[in-house]
N, C-alpha and C. Protein backbone atom coordinates (compact mmCIF):
# COMPACT_ATOMS: atom_id res chain seq x y z
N UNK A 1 105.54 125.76 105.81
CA UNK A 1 106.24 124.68 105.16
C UNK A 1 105.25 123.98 104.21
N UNK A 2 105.60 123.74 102.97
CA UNK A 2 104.94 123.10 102.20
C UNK A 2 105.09 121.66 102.21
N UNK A 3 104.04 120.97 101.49
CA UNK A 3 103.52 119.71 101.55
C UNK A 3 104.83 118.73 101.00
N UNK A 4 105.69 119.11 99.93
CA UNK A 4 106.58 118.87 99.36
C UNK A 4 107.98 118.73 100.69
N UNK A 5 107.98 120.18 101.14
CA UNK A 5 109.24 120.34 102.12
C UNK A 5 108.81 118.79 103.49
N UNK A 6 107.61 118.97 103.79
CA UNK A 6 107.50 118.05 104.53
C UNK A 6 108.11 116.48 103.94
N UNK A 7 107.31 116.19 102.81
CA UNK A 7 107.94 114.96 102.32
C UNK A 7 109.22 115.10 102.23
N UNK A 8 110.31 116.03 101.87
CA UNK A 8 111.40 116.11 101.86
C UNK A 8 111.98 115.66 103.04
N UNK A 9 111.92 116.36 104.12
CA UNK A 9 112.16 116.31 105.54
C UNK A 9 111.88 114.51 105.85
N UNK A 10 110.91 113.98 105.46
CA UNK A 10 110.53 112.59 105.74
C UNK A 10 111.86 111.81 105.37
N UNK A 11 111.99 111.89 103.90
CA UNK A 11 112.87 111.13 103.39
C UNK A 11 114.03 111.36 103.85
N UNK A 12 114.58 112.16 104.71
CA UNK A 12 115.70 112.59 105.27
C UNK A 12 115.77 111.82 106.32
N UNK A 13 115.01 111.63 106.72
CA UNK A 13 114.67 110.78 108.42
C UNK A 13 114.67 109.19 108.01
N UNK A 14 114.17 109.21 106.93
CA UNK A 14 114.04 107.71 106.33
C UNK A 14 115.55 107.45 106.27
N UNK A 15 116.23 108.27 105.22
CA UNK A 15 117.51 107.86 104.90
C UNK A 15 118.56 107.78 106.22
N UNK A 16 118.39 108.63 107.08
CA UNK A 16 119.51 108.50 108.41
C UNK A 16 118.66 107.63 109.17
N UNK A 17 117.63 106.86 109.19
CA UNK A 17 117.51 105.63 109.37
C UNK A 17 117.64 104.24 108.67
N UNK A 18 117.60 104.23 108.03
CA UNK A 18 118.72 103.37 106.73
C UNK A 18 120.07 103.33 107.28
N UNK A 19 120.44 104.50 107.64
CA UNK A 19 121.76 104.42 107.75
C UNK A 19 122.25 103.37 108.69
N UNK A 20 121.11 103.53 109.90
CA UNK A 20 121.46 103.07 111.11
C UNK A 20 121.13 101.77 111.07
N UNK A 21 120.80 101.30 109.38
CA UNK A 21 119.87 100.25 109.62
C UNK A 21 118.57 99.86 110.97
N UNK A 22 118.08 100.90 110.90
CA UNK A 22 116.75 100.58 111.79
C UNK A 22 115.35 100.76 110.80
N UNK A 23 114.93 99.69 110.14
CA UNK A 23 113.85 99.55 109.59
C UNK A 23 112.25 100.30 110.43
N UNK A 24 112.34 99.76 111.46
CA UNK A 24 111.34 100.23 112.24
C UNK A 24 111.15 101.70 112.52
N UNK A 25 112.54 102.35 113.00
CA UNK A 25 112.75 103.71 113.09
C UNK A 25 112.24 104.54 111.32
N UNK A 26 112.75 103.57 110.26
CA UNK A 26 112.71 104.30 109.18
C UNK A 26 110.68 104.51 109.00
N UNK A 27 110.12 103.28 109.00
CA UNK A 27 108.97 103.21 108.73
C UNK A 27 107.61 104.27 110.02
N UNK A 28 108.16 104.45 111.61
CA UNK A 28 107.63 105.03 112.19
C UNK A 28 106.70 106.23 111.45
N UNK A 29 107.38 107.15 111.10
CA UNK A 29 106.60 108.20 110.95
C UNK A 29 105.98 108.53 109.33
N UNK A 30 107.24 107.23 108.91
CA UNK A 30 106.27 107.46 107.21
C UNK A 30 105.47 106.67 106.64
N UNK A 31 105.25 105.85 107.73
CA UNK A 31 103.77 104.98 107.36
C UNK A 31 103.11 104.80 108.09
N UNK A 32 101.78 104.55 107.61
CA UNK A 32 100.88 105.05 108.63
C UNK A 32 100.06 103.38 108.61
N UNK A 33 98.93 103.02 109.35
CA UNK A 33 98.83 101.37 109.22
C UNK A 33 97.70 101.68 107.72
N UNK A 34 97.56 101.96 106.97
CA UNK A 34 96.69 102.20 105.80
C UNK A 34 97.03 103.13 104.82
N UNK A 35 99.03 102.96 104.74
CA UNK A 35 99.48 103.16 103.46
C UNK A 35 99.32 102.19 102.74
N UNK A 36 99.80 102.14 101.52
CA UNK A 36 99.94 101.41 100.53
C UNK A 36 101.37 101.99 100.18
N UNK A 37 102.44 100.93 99.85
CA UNK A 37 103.29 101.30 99.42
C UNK A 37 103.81 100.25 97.97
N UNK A 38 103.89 100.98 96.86
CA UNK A 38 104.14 100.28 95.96
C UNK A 38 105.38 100.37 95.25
N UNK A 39 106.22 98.94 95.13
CA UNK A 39 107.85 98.94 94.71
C UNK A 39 108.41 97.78 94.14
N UNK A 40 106.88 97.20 93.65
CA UNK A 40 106.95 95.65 93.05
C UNK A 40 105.34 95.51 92.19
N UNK A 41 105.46 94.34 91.90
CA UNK A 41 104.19 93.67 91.11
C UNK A 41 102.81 93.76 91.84
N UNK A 42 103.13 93.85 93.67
CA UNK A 42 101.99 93.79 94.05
C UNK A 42 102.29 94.99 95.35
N UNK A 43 101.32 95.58 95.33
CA UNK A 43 101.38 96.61 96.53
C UNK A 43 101.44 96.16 98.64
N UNK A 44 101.84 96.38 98.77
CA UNK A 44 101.95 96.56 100.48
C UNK A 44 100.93 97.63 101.14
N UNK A 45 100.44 96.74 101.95
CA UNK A 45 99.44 97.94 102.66
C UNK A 45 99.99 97.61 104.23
N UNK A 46 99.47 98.61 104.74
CA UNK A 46 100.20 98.88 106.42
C UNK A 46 101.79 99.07 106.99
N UNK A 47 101.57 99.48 107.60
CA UNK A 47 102.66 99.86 108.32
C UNK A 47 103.69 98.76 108.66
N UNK A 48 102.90 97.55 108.97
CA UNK A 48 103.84 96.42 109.67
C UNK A 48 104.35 95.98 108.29
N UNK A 49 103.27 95.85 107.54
CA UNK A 49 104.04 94.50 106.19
C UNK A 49 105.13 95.93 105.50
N UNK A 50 104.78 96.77 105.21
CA UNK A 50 105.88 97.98 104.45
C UNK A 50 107.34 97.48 105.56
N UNK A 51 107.04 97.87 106.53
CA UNK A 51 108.46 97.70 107.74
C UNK A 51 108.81 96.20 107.57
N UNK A 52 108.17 94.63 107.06
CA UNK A 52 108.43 93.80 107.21
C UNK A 52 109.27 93.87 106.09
N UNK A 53 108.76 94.18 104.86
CA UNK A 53 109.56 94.28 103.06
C UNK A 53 110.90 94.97 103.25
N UNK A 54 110.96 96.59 104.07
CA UNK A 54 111.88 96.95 104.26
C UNK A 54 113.35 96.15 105.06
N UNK A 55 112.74 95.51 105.69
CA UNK A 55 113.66 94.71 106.88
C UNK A 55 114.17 93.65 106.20
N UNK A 56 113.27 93.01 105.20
CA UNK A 56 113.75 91.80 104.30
C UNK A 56 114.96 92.60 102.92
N UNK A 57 114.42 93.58 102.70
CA UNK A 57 115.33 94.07 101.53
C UNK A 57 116.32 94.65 101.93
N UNK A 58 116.24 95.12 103.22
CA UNK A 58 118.07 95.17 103.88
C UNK A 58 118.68 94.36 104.39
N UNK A 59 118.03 93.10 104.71
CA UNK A 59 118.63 92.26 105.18
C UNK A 59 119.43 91.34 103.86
N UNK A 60 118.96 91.47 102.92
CA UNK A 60 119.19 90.84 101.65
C UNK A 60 120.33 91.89 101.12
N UNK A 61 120.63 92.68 101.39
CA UNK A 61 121.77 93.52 101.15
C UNK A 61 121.43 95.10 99.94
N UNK A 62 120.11 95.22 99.57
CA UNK A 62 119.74 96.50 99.43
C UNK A 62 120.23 97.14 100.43
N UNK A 63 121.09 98.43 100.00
CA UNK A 63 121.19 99.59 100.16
C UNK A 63 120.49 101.08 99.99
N UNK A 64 120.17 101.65 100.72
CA UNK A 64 119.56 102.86 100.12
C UNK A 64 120.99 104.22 100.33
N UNK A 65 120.99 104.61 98.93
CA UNK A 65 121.67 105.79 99.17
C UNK A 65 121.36 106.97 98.98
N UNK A 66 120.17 106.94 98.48
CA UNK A 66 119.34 108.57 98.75
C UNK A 66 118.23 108.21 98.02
N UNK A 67 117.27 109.77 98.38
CA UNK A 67 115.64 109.47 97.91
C UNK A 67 115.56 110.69 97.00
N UNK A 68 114.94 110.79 96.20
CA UNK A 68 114.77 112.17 95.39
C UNK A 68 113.54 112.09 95.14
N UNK A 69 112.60 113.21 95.78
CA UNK A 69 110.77 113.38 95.32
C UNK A 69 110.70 114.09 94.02
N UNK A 70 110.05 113.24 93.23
CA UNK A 70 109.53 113.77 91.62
C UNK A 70 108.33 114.33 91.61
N UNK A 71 106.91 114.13 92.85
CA UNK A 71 106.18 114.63 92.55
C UNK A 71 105.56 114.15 94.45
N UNK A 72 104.77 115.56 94.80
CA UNK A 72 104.12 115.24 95.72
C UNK A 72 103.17 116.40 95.95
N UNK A 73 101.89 115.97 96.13
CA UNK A 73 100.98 116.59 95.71
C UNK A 73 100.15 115.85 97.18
N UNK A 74 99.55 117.46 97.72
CA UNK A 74 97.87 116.61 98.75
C UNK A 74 97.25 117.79 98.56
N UNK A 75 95.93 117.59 99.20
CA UNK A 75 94.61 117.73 99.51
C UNK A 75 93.77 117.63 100.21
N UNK A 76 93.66 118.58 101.27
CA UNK A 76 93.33 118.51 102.92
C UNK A 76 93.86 117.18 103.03
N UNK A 77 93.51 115.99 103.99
CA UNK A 77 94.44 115.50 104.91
C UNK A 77 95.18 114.23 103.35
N UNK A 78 94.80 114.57 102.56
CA UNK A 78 95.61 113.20 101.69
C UNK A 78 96.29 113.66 100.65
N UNK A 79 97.59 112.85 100.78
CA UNK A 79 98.54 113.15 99.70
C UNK A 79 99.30 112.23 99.34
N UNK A 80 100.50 112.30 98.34
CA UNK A 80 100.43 111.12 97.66
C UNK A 80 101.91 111.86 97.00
N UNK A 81 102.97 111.13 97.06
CA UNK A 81 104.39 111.39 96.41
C UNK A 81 105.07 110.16 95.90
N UNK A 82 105.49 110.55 94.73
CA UNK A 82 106.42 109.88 93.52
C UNK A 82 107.68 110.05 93.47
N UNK A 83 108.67 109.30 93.84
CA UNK A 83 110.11 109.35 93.95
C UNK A 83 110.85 108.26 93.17
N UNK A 84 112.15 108.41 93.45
CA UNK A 84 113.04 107.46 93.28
C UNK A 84 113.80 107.00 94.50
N UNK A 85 114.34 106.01 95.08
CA UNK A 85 115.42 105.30 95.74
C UNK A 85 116.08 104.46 95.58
């Protein structure tokens, strides 16, 4: 399985957790405590504050209705993907 199929597979798990609205479930396995996740002016690092943003932007009535990967690329253990949601 490639590095890509994996991220694919992620965002799948992300999205049928969305569904269920479970923020926590969504963030488990796709963040790690020393991501960075960037989707604004200023970046998010860790696991808790990414799951805290997520929980606030569904609670505010963001929806997610799907993810599409534009680019995902690693290199022994680090990698790094570009999408839309």
């Amino acid at each position: 399985m490639s590095f890509r199929d994996d991220v694919d597979a992620l965002n799948e798990r992300f999205l049928a957790a969305s569904k269920r609205n479970d923020p926590v479930g969504a963030c488990a396995d796709a963040y790690t405590d020393d991501a960075v996740f960037v989707a604004g002016p200023e970046p998010i690092r860790g696991r808790t504050a990414i799951t805290a943003a997520i929980t606030d932007a569904w609670r505010s009535g963001n929806v997610l209705k799907g993810m599409t990967t534009l680019v995902a690329e690693s290199h022994g253990d680090m990698g790094y993907t570009i999408g839309t949601a």
